[in-house]
N, C-alpha and C. Protein backbone atom coordinates (compact mmCIF):
# COMPACT_ATOMS: atom_id res chain seq x y z
N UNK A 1 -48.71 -181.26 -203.57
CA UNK A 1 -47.45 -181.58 -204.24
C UNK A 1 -47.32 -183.09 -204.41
N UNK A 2 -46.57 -182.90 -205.29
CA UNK A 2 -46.43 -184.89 -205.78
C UNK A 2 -45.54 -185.30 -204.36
N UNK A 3 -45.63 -186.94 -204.10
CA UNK A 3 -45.17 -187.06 -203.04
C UNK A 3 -43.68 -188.10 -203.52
N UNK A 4 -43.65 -188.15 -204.79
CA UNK A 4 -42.63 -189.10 -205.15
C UNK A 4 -43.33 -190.33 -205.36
N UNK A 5 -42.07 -191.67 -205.65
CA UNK A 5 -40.18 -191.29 -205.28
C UNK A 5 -39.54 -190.21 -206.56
N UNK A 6 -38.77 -189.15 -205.80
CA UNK A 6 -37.90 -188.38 -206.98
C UNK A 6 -36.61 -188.99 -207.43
N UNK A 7 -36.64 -188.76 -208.57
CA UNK A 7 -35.01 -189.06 -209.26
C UNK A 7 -34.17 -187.87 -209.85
N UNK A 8 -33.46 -187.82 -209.83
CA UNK A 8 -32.04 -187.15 -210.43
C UNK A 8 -31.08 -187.58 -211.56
N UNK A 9 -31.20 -187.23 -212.65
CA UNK A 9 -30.17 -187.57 -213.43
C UNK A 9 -29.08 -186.53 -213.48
N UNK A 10 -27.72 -187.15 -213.66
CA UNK A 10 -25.98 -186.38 -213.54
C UNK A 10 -25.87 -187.26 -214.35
N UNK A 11 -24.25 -186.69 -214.70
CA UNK A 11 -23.36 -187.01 -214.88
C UNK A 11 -22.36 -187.60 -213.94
N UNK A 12 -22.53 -187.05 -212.89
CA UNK A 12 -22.12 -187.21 -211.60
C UNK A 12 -21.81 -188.32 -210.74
N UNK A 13 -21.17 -188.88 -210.38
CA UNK A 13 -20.99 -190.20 -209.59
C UNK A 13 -21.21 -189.68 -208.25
N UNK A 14 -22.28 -190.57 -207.65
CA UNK A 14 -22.86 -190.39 -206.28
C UNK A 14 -22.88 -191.35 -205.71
N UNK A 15 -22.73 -191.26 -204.45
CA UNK A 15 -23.01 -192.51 -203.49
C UNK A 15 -24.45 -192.22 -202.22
N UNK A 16 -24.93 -192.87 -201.38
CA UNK A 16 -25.84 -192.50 -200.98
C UNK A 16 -25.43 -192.05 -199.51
N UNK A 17 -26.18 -191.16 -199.87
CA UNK A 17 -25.75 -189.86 -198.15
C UNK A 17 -25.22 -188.62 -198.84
N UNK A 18 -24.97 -188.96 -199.87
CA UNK A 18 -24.51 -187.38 -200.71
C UNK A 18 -25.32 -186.53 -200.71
N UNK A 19 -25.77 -185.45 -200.42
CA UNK A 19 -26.39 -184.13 -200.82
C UNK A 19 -25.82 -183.33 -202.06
N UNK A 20 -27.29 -183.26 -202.98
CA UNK A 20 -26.91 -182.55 -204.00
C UNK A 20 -27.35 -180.97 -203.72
N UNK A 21 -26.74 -180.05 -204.18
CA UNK A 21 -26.98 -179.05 -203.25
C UNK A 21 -27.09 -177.80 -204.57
N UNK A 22 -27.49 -176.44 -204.02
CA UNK A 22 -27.84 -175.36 -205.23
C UNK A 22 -26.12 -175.21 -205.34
N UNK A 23 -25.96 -173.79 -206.21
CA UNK A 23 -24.88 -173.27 -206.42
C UNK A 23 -23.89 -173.73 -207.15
N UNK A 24 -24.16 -174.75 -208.35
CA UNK A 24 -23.47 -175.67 -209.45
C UNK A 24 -23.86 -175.28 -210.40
N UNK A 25 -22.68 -175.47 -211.76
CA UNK A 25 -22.84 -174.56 -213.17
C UNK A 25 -23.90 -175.82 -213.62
N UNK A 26 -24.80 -174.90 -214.32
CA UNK A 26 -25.59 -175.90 -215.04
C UNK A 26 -25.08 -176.71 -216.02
N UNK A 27 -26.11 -178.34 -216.13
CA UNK A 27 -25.38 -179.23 -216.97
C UNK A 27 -25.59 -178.73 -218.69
N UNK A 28 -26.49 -177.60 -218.65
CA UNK A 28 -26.97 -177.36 -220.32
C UNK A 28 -26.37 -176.09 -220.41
N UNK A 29 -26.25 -175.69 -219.30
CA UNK A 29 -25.70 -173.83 -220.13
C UNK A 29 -24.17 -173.17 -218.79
N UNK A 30 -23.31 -174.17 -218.95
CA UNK A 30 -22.74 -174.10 -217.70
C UNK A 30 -22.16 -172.89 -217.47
N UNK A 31 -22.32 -171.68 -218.44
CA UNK A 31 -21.84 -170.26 -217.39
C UNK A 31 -22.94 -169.55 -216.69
N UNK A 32 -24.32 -170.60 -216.39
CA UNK A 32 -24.65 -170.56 -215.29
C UNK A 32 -25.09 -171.28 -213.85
N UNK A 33 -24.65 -170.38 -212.96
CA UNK A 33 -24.65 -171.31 -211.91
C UNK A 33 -25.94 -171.32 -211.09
N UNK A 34 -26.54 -172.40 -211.09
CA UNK A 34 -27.70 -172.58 -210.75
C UNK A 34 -28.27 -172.58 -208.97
N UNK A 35 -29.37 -171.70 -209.26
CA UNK A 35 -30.24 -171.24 -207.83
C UNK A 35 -30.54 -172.40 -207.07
N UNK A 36 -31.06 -173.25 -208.06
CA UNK A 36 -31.92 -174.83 -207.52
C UNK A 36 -31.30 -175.77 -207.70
N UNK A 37 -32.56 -177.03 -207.03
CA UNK A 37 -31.67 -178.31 -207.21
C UNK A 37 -32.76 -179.01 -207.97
N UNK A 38 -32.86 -179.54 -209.62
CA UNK A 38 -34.14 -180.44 -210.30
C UNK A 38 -34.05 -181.47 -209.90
N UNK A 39 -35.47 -181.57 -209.95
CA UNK A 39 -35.51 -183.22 -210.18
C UNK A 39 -36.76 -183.52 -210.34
N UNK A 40 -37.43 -184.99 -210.29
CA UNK A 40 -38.73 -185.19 -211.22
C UNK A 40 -39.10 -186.42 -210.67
N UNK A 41 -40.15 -186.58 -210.79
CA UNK A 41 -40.72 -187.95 -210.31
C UNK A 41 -40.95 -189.14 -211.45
N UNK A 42 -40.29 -189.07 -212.59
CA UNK A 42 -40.26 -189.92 -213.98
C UNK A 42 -38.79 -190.54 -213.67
N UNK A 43 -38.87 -191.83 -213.59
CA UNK A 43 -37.32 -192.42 -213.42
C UNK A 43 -37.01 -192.02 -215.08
N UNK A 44 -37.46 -192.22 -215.93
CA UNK A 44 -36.71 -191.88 -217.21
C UNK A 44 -36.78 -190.54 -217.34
N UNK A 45 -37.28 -189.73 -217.08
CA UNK A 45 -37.11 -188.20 -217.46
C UNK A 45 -36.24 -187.75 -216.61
N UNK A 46 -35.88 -188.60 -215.14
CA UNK A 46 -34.32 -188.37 -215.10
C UNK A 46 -33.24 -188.83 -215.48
N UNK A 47 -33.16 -190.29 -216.51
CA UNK A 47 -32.48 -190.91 -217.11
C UNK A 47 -32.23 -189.83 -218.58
N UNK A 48 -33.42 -189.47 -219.37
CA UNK A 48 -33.39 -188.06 -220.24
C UNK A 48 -32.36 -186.82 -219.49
N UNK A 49 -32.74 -186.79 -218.37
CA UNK A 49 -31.59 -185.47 -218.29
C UNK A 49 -30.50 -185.85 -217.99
N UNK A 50 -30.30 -187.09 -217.45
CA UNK A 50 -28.53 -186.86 -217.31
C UNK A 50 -27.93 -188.17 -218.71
N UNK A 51 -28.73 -188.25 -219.81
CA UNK A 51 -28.29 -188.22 -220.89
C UNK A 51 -27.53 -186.94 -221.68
N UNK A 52 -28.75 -185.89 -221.43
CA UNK A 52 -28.56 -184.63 -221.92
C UNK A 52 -26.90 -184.06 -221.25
N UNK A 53 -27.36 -184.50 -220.06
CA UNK A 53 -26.25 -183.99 -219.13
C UNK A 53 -24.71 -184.48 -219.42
N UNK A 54 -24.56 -185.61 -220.21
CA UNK A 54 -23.49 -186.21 -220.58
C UNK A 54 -23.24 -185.93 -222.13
N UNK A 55 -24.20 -185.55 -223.04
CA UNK A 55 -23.83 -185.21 -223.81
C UNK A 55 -23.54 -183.73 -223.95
N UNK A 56 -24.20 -183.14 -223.32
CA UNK A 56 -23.65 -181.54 -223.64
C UNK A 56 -21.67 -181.46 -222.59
N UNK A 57 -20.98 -182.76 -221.61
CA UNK A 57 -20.35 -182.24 -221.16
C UNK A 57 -18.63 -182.79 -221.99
N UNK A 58 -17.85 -182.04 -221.51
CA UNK A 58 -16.80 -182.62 -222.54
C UNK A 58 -16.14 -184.12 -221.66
N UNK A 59 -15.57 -184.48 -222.74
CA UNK A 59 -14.86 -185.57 -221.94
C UNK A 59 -15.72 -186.75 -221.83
N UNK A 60 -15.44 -188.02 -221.45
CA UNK A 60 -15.90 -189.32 -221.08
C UNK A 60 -16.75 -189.80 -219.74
N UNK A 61 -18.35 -189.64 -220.24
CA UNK A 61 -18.89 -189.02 -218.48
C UNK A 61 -20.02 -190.54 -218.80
N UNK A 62 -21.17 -191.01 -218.04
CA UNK A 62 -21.65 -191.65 -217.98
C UNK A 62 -23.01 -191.05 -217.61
N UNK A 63 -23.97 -191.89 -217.97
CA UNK A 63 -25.21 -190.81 -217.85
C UNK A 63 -25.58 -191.57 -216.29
N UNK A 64 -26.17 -191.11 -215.03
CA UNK A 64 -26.11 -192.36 -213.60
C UNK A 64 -27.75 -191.59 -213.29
N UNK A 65 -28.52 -191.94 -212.79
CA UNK A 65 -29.68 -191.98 -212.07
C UNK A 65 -29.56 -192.06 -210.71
N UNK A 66 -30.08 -191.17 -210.13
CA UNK A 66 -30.57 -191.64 -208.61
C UNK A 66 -31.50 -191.48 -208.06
N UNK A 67 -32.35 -192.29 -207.13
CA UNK A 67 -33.53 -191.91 -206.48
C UNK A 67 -33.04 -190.52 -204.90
N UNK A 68 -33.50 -190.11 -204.94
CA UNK A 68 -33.39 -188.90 -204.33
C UNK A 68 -34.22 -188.45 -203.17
N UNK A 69 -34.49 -187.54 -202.08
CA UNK A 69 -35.09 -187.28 -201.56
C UNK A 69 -34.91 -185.55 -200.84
N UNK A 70 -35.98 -185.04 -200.98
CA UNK A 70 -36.22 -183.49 -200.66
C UNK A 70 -35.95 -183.42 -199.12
N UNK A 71 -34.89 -182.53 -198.35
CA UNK A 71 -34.57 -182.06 -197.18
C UNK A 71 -35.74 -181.06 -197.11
N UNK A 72 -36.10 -180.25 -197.75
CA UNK A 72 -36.83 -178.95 -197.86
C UNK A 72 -37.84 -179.15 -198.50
N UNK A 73 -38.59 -177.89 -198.57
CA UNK A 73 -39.77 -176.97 -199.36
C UNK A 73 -39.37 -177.34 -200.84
N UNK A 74 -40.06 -177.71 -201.96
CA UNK A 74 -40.10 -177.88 -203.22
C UNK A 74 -41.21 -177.42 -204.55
N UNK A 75 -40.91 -177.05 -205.14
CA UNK A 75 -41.75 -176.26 -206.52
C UNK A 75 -41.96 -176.89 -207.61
N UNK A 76 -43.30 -176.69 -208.19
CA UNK A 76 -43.18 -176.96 -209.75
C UNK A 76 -41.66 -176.47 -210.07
N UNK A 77 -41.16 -176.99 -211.44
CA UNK A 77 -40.09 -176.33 -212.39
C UNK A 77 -41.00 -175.55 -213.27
N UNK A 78 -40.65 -174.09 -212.99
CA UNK A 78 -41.03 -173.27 -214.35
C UNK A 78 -40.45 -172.76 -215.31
N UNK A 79 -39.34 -174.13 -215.78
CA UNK A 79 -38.62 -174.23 -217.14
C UNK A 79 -39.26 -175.15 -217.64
N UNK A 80 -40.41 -176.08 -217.67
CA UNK A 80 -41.26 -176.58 -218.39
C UNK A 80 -43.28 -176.95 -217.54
N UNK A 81 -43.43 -176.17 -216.41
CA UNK A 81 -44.65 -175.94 -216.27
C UNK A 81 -45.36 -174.80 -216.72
N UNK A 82 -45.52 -174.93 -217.51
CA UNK A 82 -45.67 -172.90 -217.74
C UNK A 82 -47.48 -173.02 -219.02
N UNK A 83 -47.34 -172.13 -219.84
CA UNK A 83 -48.56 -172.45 -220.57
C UNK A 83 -48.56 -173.79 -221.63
N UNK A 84 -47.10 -173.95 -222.04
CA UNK A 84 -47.20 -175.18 -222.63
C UNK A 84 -47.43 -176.63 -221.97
N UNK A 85 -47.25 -176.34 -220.79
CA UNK A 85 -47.51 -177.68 -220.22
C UNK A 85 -48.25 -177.59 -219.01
N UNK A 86 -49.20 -177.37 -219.14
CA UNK A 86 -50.33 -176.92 -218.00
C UNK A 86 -50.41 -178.38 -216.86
N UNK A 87 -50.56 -178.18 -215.67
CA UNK A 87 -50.50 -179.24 -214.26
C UNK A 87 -49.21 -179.65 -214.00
N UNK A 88 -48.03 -179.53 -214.81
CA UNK A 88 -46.41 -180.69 -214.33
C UNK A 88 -46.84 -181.98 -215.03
N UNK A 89 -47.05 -182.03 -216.05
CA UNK A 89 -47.29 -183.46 -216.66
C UNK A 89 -46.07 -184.40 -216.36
N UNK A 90 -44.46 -183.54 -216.54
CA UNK A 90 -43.22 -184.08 -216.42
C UNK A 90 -43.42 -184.28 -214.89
N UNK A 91 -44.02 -183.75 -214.16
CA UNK A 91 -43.66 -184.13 -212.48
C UNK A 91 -42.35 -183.94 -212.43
N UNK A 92 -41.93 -182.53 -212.68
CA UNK A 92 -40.48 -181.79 -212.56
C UNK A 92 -40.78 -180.46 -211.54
N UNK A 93 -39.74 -180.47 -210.71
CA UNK A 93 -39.43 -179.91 -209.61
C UNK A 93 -38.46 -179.26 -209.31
N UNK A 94 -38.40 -177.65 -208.37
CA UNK A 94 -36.90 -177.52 -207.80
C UNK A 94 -37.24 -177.47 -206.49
N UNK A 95 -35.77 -177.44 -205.95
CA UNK A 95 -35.48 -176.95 -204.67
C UNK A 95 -34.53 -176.16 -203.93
N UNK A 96 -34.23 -175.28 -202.97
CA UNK A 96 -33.30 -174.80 -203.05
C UNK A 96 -32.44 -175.57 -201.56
N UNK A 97 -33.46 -175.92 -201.12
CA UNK A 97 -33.23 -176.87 -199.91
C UNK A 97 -31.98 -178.16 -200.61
N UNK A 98 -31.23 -178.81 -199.54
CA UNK A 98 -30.24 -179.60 -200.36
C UNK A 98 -30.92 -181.00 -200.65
N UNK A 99 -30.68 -182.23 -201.49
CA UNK A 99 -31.67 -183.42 -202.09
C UNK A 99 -31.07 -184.60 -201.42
N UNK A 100 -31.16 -185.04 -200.78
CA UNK A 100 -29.96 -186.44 -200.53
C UNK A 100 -30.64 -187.66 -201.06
N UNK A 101 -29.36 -187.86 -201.60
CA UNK A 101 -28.90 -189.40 -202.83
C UNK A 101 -29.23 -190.73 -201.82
N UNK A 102 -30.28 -191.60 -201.98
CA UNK A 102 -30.69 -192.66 -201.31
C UNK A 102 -29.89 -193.87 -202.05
N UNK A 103 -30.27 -193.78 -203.59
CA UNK A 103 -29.67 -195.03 -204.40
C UNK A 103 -29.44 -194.88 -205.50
N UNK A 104 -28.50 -195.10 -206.46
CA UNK A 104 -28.23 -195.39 -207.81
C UNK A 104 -29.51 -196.29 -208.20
N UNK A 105 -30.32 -195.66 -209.37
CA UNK A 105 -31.34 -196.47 -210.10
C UNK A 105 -30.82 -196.78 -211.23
N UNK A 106 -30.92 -198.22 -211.90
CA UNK A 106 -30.23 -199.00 -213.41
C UNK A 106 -31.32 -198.77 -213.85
N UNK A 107 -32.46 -199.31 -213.82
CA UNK A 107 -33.92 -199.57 -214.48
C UNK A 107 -34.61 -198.10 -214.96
N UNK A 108 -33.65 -197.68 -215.65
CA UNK A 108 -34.42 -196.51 -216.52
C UNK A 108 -34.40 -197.15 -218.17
N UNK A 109 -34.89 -196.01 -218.78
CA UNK A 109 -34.91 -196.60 -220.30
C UNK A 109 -33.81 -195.36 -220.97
N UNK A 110 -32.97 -196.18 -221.22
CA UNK A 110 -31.64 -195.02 -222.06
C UNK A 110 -32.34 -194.50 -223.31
N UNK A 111 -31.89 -193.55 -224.04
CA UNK A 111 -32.85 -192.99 -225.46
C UNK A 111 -31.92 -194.13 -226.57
N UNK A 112 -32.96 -194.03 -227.54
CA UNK A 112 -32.39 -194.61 -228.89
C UNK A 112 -31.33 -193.80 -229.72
N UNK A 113 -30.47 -193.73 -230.48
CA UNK A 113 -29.43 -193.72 -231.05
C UNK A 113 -30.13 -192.31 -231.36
N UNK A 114 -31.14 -192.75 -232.28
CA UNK A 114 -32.08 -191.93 -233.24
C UNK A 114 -33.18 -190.46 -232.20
N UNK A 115 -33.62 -190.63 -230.95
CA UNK A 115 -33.58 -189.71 -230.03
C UNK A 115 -32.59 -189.40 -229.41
N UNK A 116 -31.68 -189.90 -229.21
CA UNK A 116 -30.41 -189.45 -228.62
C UNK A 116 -29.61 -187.81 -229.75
N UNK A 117 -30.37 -188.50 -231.05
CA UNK A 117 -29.51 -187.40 -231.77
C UNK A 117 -30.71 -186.39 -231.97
N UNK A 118 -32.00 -186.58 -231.76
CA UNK A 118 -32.75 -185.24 -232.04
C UNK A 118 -32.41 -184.75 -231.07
N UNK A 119 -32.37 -185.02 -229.57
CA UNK A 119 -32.00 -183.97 -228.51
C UNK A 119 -30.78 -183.25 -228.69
N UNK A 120 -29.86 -183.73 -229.39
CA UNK A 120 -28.58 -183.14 -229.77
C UNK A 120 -28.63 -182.02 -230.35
N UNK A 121 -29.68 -182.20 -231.29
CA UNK A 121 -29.74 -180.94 -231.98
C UNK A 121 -30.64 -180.00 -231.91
N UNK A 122 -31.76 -180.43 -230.96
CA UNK A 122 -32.65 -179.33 -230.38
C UNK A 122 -31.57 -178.65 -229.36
N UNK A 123 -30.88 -178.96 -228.25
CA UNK A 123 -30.31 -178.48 -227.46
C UNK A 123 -29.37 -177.70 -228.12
N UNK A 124 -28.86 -177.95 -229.43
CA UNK A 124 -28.05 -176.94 -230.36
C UNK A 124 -28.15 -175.83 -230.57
N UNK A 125 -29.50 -175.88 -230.68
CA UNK A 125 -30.43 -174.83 -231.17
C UNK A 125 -30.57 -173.92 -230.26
N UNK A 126 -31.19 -174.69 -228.88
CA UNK A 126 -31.36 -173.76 -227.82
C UNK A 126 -29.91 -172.79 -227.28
N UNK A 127 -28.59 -173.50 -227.42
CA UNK A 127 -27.36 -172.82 -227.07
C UNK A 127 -27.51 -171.44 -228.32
N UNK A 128 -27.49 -171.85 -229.56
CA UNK A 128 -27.59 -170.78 -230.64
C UNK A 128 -28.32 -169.41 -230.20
N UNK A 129 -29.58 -170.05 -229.54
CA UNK A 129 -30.26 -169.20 -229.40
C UNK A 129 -30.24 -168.37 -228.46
N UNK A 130 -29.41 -168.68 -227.91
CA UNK A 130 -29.35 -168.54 -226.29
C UNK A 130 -30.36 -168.14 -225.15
N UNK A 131 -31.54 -169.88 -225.51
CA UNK A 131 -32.56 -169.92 -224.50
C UNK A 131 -31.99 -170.07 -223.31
N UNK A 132 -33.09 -168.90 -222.49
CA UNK A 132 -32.68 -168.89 -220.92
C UNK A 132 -33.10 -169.70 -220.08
N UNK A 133 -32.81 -169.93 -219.30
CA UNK A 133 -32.91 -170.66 -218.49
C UNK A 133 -33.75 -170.20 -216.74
N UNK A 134 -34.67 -170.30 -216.48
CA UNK A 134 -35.50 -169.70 -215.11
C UNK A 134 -34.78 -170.22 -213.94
N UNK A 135 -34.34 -168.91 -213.58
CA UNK A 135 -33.31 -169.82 -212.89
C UNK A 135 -33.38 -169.35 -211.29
């Protein structure tokens, strides 16, 4: 297994000592409430999800990063390791064990205006469609 450092992207305002924990509506399909806890070893592919995470939520949210760390046992994610993406190229992960919040990370790379809006509308798509989620 990858050994890190993991990050977390929310919406979420965290401080460090927080445990992020299972049993929260998801940030992409929130009438469900999720088994695991993600996260990834790409400081920007967690800066990517809690972009995502702020735009799919209503209201005035901020996209925040944190470096993170596994209490528990941890897995590939097989919402994007699967045949399309053979080894974890993303170095994306769950857990069901709880994650505790070490630090707010700034030094990610936010998306451009212009990716900011293709994810908008792929994730459109996926609600339309109503892709599931492995949950």
């Amino acid at each position: 297994m990858d050994a890190g450092p993991f990050f977390h992207g929310t919406r979420a305002e965290l401080t460090p000592g927080d445990l992020l924990t299972a049993g929260h509506r998801s940030n992409y399909r929130p009438e469900v409430v999720m088994n695991h806890v993600y996260f990834t070893a790409l400081r920007d592919g967690a800066g990517l999800a809690a972009e995502i995470a702020v735009m799919l939520a209503p209201g005035d949210a901020e996209p925040h990063v944190y470096r993170v760390e596994p209490s528990g046992e941890y897995e590939d994610d097989p919402n994007v390791t699967d045949t399309k993406f053979p080894g974890n190229p993303t170095r994306s992960f769950r857990t069901v064990a709880p994650m505790i919040v070490v630090e707010e990370i700034h030094d990610w790379t936010p998306l451009t205006p212009e990716v900011r809006e293709t994810w908008r509308r792929q994730k459109a798509t996926l609600l339309e469609n109503d892709a599931e989620i492995i949950n």
